[in-house]
C-alpha atoms as a PDB file:
ATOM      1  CA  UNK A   1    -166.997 192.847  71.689  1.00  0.00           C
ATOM      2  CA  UNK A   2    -167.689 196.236  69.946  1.00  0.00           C
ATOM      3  CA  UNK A   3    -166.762 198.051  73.065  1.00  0.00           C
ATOM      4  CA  UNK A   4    -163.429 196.244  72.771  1.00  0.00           C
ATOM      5  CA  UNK A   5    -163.119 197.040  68.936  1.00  0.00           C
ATOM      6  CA  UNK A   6    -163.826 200.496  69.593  1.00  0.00           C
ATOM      7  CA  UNK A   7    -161.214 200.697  72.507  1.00  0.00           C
ATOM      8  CA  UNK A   8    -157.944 199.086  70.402  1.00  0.00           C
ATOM      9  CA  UNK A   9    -159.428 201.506  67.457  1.00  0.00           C
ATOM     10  CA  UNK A  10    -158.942 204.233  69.455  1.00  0.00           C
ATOM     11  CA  UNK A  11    -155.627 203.181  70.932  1.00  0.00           C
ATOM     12  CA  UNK A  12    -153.929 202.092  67.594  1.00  0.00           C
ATOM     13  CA  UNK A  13    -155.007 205.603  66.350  1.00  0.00           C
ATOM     14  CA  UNK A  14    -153.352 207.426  69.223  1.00  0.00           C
ATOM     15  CA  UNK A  15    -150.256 205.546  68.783  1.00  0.00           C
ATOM     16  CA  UNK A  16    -150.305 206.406  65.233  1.00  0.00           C
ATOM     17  CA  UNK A  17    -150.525 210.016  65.934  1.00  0.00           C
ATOM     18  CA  UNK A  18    -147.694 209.403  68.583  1.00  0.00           C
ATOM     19  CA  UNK A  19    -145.514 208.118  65.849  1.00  0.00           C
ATOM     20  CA  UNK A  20    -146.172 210.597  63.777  1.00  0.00           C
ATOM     21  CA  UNK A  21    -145.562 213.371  65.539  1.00  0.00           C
ATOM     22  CA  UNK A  22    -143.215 212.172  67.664  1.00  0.00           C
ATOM     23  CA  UNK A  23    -141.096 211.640  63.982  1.00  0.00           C
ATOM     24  CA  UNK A  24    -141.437 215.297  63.604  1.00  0.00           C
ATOM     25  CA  UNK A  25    -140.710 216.729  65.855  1.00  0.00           C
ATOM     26  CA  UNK A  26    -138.371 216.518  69.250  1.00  0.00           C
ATOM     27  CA  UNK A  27    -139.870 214.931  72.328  1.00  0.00           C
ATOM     28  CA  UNK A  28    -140.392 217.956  74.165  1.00  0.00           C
ATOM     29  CA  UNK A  29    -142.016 219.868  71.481  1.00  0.00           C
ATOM     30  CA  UNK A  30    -145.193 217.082  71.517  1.00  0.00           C
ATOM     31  CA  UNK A  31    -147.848 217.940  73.071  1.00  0.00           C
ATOM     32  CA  UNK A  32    -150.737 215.561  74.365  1.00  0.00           C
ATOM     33  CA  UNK A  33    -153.432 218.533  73.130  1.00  0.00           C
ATOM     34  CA  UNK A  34    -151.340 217.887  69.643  1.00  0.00           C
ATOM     35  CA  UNK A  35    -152.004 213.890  69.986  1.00  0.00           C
ATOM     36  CA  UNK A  36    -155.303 213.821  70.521  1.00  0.00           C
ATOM     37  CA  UNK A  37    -156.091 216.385  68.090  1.00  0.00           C
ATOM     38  CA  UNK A  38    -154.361 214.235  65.086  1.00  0.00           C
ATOM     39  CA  UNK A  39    -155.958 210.920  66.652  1.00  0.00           C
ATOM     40  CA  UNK A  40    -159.463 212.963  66.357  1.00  0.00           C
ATOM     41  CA  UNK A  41    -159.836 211.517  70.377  1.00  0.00           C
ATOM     42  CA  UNK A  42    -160.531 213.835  73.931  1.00  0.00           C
ATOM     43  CA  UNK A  43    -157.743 214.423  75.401  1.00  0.00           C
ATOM     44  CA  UNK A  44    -159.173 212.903  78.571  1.00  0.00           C
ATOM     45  CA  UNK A  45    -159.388 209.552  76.208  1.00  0.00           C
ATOM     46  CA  UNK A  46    -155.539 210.017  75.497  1.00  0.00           C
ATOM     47  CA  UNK A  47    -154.742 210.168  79.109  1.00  0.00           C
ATOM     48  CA  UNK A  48    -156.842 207.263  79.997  1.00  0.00           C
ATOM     49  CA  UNK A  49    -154.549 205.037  77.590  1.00  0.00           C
ATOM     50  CA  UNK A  50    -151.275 206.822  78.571  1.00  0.00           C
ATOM     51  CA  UNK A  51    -151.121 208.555  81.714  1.00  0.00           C
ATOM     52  CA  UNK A  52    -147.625 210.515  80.787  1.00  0.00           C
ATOM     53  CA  UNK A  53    -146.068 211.531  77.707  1.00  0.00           C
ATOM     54  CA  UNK A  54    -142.908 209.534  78.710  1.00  0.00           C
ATOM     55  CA  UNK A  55    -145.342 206.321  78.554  1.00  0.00           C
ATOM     56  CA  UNK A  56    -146.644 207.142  75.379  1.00  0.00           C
ATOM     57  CA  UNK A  57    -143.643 207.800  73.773  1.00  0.00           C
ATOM     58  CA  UNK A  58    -142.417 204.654  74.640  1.00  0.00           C
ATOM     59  CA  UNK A  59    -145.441 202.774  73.197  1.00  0.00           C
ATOM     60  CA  UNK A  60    -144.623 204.292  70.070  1.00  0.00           C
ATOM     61  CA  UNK A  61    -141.059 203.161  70.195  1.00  0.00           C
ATOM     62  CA  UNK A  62    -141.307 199.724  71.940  1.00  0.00           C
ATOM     63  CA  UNK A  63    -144.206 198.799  68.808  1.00  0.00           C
ATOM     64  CA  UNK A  64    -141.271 200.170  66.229  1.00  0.00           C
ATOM     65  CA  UNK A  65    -138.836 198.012  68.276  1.00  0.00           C
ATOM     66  CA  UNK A  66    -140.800 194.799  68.045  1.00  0.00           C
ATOM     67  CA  UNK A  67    -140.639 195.248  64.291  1.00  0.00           C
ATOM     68  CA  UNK A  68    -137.610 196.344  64.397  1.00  0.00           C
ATOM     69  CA  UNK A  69    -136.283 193.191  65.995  1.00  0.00           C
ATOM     70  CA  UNK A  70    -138.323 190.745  63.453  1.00  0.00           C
ATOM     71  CA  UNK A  71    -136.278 192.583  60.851  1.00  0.00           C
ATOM     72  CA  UNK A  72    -133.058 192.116  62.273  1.00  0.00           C
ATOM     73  CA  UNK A  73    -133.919 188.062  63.461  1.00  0.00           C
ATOM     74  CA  UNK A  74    -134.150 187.419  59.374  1.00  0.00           C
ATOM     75  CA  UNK A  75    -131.061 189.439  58.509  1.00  0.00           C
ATOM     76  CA  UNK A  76    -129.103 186.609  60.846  1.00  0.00           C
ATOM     77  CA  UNK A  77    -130.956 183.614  59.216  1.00  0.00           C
ATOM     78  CA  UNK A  78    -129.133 184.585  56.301  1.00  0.00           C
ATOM     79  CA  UNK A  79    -126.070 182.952  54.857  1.00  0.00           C
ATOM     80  CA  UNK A  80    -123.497 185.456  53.757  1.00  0.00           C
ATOM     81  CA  UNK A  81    -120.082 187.053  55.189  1.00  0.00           C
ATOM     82  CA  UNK A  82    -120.017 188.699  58.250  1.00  0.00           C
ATOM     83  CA  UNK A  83    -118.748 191.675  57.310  1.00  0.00           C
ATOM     84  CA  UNK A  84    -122.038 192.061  55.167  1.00  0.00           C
ATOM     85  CA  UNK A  85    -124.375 190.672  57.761  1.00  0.00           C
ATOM     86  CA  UNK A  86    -123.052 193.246  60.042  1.00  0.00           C
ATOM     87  CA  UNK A  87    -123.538 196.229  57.970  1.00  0.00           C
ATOM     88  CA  UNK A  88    -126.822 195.313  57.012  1.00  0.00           C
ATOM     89  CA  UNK A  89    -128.214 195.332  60.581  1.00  0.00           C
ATOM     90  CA  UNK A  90    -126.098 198.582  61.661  1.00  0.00           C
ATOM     91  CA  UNK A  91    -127.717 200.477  58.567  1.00  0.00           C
ATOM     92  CA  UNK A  92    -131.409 199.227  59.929  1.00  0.00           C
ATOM     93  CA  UNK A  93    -130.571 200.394  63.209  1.00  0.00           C
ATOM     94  CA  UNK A  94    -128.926 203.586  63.075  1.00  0.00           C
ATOM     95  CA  UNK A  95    -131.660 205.003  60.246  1.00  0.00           C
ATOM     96  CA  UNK A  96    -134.365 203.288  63.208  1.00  0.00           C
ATOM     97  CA  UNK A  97    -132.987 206.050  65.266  1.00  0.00           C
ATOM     98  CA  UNK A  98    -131.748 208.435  63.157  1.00  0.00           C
ATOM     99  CA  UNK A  99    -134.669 210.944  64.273  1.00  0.00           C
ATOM    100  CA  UNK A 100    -135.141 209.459  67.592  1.00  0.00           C
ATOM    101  CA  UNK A 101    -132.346 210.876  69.114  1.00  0.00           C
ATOM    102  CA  UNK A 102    -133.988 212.054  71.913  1.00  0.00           C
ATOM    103  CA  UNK A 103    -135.287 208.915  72.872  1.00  0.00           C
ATOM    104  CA  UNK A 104    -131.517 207.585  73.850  1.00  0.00           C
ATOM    105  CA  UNK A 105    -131.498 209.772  75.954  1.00  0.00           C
ATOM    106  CA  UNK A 106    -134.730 208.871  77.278  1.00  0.00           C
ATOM    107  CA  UNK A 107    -133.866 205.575  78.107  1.00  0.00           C
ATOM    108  CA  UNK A 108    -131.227 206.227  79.598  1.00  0.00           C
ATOM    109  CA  UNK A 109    -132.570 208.827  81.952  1.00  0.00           C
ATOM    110  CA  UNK A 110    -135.759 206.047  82.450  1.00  0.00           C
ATOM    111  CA  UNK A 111    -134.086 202.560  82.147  1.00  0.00           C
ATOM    112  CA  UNK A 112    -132.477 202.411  85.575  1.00  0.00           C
ATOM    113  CA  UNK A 113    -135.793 203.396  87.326  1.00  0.00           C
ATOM    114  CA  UNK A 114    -137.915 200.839  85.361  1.00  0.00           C
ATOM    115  CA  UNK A 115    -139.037 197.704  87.877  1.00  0.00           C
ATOM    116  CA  UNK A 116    -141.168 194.608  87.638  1.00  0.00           C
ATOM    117  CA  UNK A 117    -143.366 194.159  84.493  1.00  0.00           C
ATOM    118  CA  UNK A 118    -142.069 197.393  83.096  1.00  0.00           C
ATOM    119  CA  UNK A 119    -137.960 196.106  83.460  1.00  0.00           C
ATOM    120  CA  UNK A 120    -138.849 192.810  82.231  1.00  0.00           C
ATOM    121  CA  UNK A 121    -140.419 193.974  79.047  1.00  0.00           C
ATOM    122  CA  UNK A 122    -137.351 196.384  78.174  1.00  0.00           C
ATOM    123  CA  UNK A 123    -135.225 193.864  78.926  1.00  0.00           C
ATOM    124  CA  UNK A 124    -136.975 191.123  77.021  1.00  0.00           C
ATOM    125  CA  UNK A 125    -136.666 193.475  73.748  1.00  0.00           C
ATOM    126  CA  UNK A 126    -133.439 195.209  74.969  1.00  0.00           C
ATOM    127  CA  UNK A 127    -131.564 191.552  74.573  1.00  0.00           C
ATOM    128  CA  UNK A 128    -133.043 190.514  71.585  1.00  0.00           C
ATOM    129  CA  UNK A 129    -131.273 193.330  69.861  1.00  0.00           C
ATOM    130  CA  UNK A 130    -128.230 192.580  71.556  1.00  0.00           C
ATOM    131  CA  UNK A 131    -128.740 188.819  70.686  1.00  0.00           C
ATOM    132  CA  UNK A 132    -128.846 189.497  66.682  1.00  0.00           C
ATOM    133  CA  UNK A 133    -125.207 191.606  67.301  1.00  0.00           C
ATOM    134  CA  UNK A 134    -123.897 189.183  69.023  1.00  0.00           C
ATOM    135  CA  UNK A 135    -124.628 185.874  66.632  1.00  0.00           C
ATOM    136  CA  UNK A 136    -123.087 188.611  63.740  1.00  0.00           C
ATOM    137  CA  UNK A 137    -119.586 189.029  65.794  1.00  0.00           C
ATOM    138  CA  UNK A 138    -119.226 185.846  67.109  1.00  0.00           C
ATOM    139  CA  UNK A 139    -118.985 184.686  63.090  1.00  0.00           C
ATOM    140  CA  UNK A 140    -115.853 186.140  62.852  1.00  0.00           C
ATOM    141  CA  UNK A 141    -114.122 184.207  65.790  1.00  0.00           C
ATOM    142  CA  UNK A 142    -112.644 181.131  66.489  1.00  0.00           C
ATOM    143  CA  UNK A 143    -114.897 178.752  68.589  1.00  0.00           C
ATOM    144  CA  UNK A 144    -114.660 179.841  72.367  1.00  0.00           C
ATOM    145  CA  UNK A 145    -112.327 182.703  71.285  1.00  0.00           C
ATOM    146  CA  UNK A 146    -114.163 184.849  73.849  1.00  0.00           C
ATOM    147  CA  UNK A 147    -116.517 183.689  76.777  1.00  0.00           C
ATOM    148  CA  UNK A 148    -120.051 184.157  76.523  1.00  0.00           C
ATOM    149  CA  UNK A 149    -120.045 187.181  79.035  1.00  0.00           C
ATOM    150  CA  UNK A 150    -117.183 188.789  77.063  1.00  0.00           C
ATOM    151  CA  UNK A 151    -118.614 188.632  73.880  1.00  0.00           C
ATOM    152  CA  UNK A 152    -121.533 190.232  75.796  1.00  0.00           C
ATOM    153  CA  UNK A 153    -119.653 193.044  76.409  1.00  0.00           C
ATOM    154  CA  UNK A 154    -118.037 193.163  73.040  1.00  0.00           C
ATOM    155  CA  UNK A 155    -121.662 193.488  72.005  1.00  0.00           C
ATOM    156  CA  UNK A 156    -122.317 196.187  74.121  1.00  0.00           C
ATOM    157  CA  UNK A 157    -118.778 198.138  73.024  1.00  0.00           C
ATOM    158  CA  UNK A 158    -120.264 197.993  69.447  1.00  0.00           C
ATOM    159  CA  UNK A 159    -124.028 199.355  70.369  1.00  0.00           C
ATOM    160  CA  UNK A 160    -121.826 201.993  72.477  1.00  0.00           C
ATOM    161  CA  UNK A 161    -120.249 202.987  69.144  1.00  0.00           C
ATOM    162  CA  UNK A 162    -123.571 203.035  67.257  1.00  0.00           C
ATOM    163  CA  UNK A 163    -125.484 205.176  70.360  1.00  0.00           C
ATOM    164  CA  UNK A 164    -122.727 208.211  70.045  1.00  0.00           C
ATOM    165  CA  UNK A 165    -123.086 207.693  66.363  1.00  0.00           C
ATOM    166  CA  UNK A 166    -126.686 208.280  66.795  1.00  0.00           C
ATOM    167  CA  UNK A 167    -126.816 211.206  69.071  1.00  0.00           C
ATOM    168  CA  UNK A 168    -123.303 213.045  67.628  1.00  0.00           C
ATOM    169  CA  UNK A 169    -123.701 212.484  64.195  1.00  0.00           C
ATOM    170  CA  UNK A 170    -123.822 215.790  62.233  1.00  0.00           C
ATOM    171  CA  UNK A 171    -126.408 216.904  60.075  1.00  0.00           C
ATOM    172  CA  UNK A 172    -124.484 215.886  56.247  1.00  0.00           C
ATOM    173  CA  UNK A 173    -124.016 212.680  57.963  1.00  0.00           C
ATOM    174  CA  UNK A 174    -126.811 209.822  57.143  1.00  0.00           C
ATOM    175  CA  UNK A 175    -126.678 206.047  58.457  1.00  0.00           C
ATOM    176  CA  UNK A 176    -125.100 205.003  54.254  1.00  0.00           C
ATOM    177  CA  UNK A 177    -122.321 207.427  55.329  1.00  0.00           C
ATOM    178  CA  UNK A 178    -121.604 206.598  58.826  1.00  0.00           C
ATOM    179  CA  UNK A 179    -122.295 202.251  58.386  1.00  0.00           C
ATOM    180  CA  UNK A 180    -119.500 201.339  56.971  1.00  0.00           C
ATOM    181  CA  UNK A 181    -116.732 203.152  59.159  1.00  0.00           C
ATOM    182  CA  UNK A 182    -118.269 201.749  62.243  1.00  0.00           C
ATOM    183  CA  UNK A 183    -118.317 198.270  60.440  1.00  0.00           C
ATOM    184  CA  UNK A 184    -114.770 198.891  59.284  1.00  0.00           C
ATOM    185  CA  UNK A 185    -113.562 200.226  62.297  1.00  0.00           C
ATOM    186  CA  UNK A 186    -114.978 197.575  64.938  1.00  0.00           C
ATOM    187  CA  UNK A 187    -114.260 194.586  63.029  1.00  0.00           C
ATOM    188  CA  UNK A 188    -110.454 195.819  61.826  1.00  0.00           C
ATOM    189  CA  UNK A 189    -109.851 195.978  65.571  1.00  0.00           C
ATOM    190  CA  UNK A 190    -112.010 192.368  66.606  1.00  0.00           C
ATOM    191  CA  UNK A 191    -110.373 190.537  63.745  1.00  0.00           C
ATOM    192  CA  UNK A 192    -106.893 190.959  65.356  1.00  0.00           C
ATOM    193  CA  UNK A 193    -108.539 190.476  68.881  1.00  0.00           C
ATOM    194  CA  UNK A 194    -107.717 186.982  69.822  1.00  0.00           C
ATOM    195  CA  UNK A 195    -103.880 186.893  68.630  1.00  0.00           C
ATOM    196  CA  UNK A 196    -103.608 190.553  70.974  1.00  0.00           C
ATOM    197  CA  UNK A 197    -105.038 189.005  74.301  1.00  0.00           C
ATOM    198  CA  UNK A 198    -102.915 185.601  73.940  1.00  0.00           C
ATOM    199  CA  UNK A 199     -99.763 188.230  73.444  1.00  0.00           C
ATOM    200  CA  UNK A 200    -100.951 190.764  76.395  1.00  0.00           C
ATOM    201  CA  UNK A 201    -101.569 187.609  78.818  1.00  0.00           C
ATOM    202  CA  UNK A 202     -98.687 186.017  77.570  1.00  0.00           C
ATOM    203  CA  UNK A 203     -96.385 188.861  78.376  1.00  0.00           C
ATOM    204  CA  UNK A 204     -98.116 189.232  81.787  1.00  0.00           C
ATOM    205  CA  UNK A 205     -97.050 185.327  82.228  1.00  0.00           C
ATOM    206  CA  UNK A 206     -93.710 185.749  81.557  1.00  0.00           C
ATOM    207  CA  UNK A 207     -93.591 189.012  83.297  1.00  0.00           C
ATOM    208  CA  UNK A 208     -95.000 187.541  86.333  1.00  0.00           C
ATOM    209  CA  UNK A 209     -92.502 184.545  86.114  1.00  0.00           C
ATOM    210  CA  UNK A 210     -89.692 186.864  85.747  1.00  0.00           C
ATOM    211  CA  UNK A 211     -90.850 189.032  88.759  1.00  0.00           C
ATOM    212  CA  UNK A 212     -91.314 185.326  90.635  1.00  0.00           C
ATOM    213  CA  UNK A 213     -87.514 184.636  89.560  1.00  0.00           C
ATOM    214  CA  UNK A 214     -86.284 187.574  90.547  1.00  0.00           C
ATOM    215  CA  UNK A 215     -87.339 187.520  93.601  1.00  0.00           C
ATOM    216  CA  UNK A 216     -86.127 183.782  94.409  1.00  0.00           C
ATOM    217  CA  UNK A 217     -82.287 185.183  92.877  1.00  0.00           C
ATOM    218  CA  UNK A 218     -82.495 187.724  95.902  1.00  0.00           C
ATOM    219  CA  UNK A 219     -83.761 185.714  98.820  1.00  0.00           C
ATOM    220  CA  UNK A 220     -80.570 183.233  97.444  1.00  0.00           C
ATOM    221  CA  UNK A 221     -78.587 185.837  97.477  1.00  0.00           C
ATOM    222  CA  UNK A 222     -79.320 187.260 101.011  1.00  0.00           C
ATOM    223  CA  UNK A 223     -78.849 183.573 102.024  1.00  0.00           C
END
């Protein structure tokens, strides 16, 4: 049982060390040397936990995500507007990753070649984020307004908006400053979203109806 003590002791203090410097500092400036050194750990012992920097990194993230995640589940037990629920959860997220640009990219570079346990976990935590999004937009709609797979990718528009946020946003630019016009501008267009695609499908109705007369007025006529 000591053993075991001793081994998460060791691991929660090279994870802290991760996070650390990891917040510091860009990904590829980290070095495992640098890790172990601020852990107070072998490098060898480092290693042993984390075979790659890429896996360690991720560690630190994924445990930040978990939390991350609890924070935003509570935010969507709450009663209030939407428009406040929404902003609330878009400021915890983009300050989340306000230093950790790099790791977008990361994932995105890693996500595709993830398989088996590895996919499964992201995925597990990936859709929990996208779950607390989508309870938060689907306040502002009508009931079955949009199917469940659209207002998955509705979801996935507005995290779109938030991941160029996070990885173009320039320096006099915080997540206060940049919140509310990604609020503002997503749910100015959503909130007009339903009336639009009844009018766009409506017109391609009647368009294809005319196109169907039309085309009945010539036959008669070559008759």
């Amino acid at each position: 049982m000591r053993e075991q003590d001793n081994s998460a002791a060791k691991h929660a203090r090279i994870l802290q060390a991760a996070v650390e410097l990891f917040t510091e500092r860009d990904f590829h400036q980290v070095l495992m040397d640098d890790v172990a050194t601020r852990a107070d750990v072998g490098k060898g012992t480092v290693y042993r936990y984390f075979p790659t920097k890429e896996e360690l990194y991720f560690a630190t993230i994924f445990e930040g995500w978990d939390q991350l995640g609890k924070e935003l589940e509570a935010v969507v037990q709450q009663d209030g507007p939407q428009h406040d629920l929404l902003e609330q959860v878009t400021r915890q997220v983009l300050s989340y990753f306000w230093q950790r640009r790099q790791f977008v990219t990361l994932v995105h570079r890693l996500e595709n070649n993830l398989a088996g346990e590895e996919q499964a976990d992201w995925q597990r935590r990936r859709d929990s984020i996208v779950g607390v999004f989508s309870n938060i937009l689907n306040k502002g709609l009508a009931a079955h307004a949009l199917s469940s797979g659209q207002m998955r990718l509705v979801t996935e528009m507005y995290l779109g908006m938030l991941r160029s946020i996070v990885l173009y946003h320039k320096d006099q630019e915080t997540p206060d400053t940049m919140t509310p016009l990604a609020v503002h501008l997503f749910l100015d267009g959503l909130s007009n979203l339903t009336p639009s695609l009844k009018d766009s499908q409506n017109r391609q109705t009647a368009g294809g109806k005319s196109r169907v007369r039309a085309t009945v007025r010539r036959a008669t006529a070559l008759n």
